[in-house]
Protein backbone atom coordinates (compact mmCIF):
# COMPACT_ATOMS: atom_id res chain seq x y z
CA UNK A 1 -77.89 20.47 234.43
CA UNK A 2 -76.06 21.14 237.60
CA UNK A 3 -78.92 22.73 238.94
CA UNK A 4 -80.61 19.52 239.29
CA UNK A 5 -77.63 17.78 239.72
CA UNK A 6 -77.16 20.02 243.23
CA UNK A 7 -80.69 19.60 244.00
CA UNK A 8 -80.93 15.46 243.76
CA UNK A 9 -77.70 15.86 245.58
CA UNK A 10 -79.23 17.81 248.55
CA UNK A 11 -81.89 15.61 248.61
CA UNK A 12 -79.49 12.74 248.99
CA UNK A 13 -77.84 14.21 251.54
CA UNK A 14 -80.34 14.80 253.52
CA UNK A 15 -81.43 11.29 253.04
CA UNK A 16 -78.16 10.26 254.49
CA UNK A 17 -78.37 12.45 257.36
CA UNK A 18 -82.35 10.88 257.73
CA UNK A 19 -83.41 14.34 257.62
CA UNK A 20 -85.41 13.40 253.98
CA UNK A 21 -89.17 13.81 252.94
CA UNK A 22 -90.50 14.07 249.96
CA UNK A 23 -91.32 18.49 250.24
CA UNK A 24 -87.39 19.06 250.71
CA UNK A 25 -86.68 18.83 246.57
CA UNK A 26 -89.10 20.85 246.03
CA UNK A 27 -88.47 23.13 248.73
CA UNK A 28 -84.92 22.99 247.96
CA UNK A 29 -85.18 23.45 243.86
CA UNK A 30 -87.53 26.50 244.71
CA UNK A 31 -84.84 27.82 246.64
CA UNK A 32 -81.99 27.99 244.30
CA UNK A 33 -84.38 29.43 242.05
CA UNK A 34 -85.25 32.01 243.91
CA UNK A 35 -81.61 32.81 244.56
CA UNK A 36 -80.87 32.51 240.81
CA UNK A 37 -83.49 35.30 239.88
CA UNK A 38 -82.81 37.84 242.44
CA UNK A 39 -78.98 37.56 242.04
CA UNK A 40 -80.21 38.30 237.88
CA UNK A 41 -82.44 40.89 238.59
CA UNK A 42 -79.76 42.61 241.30
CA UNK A 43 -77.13 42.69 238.34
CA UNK A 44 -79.65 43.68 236.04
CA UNK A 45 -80.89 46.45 238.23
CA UNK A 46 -76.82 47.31 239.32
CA UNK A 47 -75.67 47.77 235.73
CA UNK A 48 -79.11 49.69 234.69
CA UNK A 49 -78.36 52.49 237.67
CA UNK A 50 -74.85 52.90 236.89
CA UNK A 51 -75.93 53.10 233.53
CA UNK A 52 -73.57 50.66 231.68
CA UNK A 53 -73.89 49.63 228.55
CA UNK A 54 -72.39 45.63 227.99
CA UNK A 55 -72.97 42.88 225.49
CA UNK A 56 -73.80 40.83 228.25
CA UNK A 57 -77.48 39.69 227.94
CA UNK A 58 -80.04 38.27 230.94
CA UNK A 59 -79.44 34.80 228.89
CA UNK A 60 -75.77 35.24 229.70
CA UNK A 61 -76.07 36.65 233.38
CA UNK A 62 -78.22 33.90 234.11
CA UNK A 63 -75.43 31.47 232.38
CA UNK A 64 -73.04 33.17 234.64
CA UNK A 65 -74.81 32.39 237.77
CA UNK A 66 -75.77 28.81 236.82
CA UNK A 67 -72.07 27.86 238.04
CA UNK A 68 -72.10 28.27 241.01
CA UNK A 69 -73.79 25.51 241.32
CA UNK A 70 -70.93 23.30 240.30
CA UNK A 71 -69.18 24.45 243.10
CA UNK A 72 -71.91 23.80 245.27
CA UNK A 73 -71.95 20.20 244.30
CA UNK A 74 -68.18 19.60 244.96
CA UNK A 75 -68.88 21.18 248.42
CA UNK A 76 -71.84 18.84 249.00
CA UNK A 77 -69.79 15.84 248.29
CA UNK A 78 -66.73 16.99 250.35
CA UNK A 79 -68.78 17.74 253.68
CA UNK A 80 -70.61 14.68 252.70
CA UNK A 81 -67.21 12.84 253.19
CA UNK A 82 -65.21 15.14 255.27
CA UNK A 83 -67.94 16.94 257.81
CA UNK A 84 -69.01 20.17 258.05
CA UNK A 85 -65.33 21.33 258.36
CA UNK A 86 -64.70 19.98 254.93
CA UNK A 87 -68.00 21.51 253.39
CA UNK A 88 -67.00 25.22 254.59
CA UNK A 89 -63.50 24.66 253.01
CA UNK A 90 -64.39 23.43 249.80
CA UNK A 91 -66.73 26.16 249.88
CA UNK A 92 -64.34 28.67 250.41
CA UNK A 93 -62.32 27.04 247.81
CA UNK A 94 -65.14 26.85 245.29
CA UNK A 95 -66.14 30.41 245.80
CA UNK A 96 -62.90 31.61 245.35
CA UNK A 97 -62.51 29.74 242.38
CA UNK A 98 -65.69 31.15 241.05
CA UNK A 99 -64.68 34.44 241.77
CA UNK A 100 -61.72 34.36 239.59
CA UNK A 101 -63.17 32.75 236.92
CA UNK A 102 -65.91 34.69 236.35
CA UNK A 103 -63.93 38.08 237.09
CA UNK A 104 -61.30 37.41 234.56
CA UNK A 105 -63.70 35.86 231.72
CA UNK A 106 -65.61 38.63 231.49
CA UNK A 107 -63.22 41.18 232.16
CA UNK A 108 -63.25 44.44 230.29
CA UNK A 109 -59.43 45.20 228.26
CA UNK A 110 -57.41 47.17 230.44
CA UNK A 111 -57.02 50.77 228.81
CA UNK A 112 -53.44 51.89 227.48
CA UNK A 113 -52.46 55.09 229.45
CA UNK A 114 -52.68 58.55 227.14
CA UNK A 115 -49.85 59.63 225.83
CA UNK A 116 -49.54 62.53 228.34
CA UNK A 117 -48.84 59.99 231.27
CA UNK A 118 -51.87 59.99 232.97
CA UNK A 119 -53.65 57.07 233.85
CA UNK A 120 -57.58 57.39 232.32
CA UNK A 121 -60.22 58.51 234.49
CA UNK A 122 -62.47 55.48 235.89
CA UNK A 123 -65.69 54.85 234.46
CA UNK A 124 -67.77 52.36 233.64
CA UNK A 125 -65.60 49.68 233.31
CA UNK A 126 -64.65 49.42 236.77
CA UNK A 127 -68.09 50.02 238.19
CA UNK A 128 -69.10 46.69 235.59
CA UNK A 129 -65.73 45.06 237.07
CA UNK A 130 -66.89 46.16 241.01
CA UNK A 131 -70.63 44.96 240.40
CA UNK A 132 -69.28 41.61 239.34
CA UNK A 133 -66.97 40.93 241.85
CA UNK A 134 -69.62 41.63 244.56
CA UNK A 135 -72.26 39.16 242.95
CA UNK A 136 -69.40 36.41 242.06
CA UNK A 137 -68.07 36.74 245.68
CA UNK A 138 -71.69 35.97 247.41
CA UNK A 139 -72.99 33.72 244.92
CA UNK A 140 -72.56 30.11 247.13
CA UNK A 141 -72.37 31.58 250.49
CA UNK A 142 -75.79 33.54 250.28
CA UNK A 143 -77.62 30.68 251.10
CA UNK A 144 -75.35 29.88 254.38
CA UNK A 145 -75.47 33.57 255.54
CA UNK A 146 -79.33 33.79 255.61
CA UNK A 147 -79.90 30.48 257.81
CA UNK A 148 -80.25 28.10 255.02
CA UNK A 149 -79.38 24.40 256.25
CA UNK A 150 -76.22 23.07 254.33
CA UNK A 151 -76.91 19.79 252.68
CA UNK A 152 -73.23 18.57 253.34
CA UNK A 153 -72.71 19.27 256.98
CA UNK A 154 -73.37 15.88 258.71
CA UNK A 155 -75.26 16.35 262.04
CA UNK A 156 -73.92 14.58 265.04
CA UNK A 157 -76.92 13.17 266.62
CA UNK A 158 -77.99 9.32 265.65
């Protein structure tokens, strides 16, 4: 839902900015997409080589990465209103947002210390934890750092 929700929203903002035709939605939708299914298949690939074993399914990573997207949309509509200054901060906002969200829903029980004192040795728990942070913490910029126009930053020119 917010999937199409951010791309009809893209589209209108580009619209607004007169920068519409008709091959941006589907340019656009093919896009997130894309993003969506290599940011699946890089966690599916991260937990396979560190070998973890989680309950989490691909129906629930993919779940997981759908919301960004609400983010995205509340950026959109800020920088629509506020300029590109406004779209980066809700952005940052968003992302951050998203970040600790996802990081402390899914986040593995802390282990009790033995009874000798000693903390336990790390293992798969924090390399699960460290995968997710770096896929939670690039999930709405990704398309900014590779070049990709943003839909809310209003050009100048008329």
């Amino acid at each position: 839902m917010a999937f199409i929700t951010y791309v009809l929203l893209a589209g209108m903002a580009l619209g607004i900015q007169k920068r519409f035709s008709p091959e941006v939605l589907g340019l656009c939708a093919s896009t997130a997409l894309v993003w969506v299914v290599m940011e699946v298949l890089a966690l599916l690939l991260g937990l396979y080589l560190a070998t973890v074993r989680s309950d989490l399914s691909t129906f629930h990573l993919l779940a997981y990465s759908g919301y960004k997207y609400v983010g995205m949309i509340l950026s959109v509509l800020t920088g629509l209103l506020f300029g590109s200054d406004g779209y980066y901060v809700a952005l940052a906002w968003t992302s951050s947002a998203l970040m600790y969200f996802i990081v402390s829903l899914v986040h593995p029980p802390i282990p009790l210390p033995s009874l000798e004192g000693k903390p336990p040795p790390p293992g798969q728990a924090s390399v699960l934890l460290s995968s997710r942070c770096a896929l939670c913490g690039q999930q709405p910029w990704a398309p900014t750092a590779w070049g990709a126009p943003s839909p809310g930053s209003v050009s100048s020119s008329t």
